[in-house]
Protein backbone atom coordinates (compact mmCIF):
# COMPACT_ATOMS: atom_id res chain seq x y z
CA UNK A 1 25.54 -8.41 15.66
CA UNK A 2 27.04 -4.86 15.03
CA UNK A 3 28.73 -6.36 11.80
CA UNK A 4 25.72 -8.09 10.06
CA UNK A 5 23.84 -5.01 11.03
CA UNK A 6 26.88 -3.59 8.58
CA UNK A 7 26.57 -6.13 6.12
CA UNK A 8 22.63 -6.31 5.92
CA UNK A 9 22.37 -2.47 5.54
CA UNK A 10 25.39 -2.71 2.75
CA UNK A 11 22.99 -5.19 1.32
CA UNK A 12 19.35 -3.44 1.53
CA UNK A 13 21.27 0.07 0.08
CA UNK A 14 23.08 -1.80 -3.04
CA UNK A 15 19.33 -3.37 -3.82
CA UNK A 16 17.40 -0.32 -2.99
CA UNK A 17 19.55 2.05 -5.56
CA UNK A 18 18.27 0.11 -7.93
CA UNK A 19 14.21 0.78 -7.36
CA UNK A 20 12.68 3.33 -9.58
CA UNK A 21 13.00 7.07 -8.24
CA UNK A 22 15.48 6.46 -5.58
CA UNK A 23 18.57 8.89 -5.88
CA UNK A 24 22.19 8.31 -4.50
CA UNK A 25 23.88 10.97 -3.36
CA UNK A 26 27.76 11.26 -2.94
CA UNK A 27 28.09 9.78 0.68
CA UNK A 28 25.42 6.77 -0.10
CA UNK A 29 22.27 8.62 1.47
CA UNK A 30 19.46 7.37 -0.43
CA UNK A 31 16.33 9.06 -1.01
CA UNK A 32 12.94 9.30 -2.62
CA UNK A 33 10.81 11.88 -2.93
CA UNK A 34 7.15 11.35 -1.91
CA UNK A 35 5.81 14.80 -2.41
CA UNK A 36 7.64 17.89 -3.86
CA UNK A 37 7.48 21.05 -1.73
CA UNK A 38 7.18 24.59 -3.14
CA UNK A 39 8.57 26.23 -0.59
CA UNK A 40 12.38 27.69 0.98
CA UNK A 41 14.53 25.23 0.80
CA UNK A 42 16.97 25.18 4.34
CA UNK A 43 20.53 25.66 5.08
CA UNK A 44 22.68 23.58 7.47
CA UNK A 45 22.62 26.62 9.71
CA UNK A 46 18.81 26.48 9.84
CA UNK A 47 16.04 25.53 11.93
CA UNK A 48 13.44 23.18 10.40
CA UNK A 49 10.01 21.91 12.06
CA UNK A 50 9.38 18.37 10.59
CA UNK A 51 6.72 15.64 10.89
CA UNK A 52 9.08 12.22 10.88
CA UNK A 53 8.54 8.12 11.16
CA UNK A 54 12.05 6.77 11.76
CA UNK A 55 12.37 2.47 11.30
CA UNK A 56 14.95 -0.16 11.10
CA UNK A 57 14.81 -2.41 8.17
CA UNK A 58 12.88 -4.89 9.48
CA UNK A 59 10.15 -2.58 9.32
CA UNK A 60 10.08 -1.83 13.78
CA UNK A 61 9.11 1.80 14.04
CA UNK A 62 11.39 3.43 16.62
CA UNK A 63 10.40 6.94 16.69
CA UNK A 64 7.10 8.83 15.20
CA UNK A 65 6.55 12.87 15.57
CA UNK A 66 3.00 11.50 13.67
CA UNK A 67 2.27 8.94 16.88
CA UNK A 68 3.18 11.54 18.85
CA UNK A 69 0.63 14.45 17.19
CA UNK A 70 3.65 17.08 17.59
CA UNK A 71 6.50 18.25 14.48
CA UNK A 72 9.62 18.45 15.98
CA UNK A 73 11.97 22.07 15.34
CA UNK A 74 15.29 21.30 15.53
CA UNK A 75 18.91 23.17 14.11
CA UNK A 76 19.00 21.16 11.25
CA UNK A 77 23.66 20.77 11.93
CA UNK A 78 22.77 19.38 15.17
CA UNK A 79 21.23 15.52 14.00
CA UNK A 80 22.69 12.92 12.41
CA UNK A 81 24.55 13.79 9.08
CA UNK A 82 21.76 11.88 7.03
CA UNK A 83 19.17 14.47 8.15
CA UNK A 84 21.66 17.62 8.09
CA UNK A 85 22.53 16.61 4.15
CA UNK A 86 19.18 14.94 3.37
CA UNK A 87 16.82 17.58 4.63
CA UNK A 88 18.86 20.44 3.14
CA UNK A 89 17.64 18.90 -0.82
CA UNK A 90 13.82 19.30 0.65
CA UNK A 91 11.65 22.49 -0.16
CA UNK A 92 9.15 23.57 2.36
CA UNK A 93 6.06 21.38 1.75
CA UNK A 94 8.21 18.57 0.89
CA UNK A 95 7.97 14.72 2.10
CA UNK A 96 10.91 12.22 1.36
CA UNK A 97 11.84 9.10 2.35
CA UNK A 98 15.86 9.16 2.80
CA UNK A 99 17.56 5.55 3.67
CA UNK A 100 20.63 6.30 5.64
CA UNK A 101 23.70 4.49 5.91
CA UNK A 102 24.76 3.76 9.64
CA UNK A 103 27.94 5.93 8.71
CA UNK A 104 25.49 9.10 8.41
CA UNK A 105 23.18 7.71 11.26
CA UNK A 106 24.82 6.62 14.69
CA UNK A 107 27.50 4.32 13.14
CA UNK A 108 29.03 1.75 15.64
CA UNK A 109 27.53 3.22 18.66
CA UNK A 110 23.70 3.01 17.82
CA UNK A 111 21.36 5.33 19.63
CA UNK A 112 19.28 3.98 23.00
CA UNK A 113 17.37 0.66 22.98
CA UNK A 114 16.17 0.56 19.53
CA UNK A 115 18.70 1.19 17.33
CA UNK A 116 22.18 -1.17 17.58
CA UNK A 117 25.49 -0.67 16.63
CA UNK A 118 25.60 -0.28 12.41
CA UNK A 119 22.18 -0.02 11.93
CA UNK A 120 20.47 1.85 8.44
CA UNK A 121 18.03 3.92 9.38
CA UNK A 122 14.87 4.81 7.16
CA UNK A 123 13.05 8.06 7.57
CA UNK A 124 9.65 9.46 6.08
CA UNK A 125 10.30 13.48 6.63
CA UNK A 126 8.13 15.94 5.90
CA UNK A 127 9.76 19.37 5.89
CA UNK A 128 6.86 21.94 7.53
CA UNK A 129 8.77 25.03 7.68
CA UNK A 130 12.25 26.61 7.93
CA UNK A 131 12.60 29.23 10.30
């Protein structure tokens, strides 16, 4: 399971670079901006309160701040690597959609119930503030 969870996301990423507006970055986080922000843009040292919809591939939400009615503030160096580099290109204001490689998510270990081993992750974040 863990190692078509490797293959399919190896798969989805090497199709997705090639949609209209989606970037690449260095380490293979993919993105797309939804809506530019105008404001600070944050530092790996920062706190940031976002509104997020995290889902697996197959399109199962796993985890909402939206279904929940409550942003989320968080150090932005203490979440997966995805987020830390990901959220660090947003401005205040922003909304992206990042796809993120299980190497920059929770890699072989997945996170709880939801999320197996080698699993690509794919986040809506909207960047509300920096503190």
């Amino acid at each position: 399971m863990a190692q078509n969870a490797l293959e399919e996301g190896k798969k989805f990423l090497a199709e997705n670079a090639k949609k209209e507006g989606v970037v690449t970055t260095s380490s293979g986080l993919q993105y797309i901006v939804l809506k530019e922000g105008t404001g600070k843009k944050p530092k790996a040292t920062d706190t940031v309160l976002v509104h997020y919809r995290g889902t697996l591939l197959n399109g199962k939400e796993f985890d909402s701040s939206y279904s929940r009615n409550q942003p989320i503030e968080f150090p932005l160096n203490r979440v997966i690597p995805g987020w830390t580099e990901g959220v660090q290109l947003m401005k205040e204001g922003a909304k992206y959609k990042f796809f993120i490689p299980s190497q920059l998510a929770y890699g072989p270990f997945g996170a709880g119930p939801d999320i197996g081993p080698n699993e690509t992750l794919i986040f809506e974040v909207e960047l509300l503030k920096v503190r």
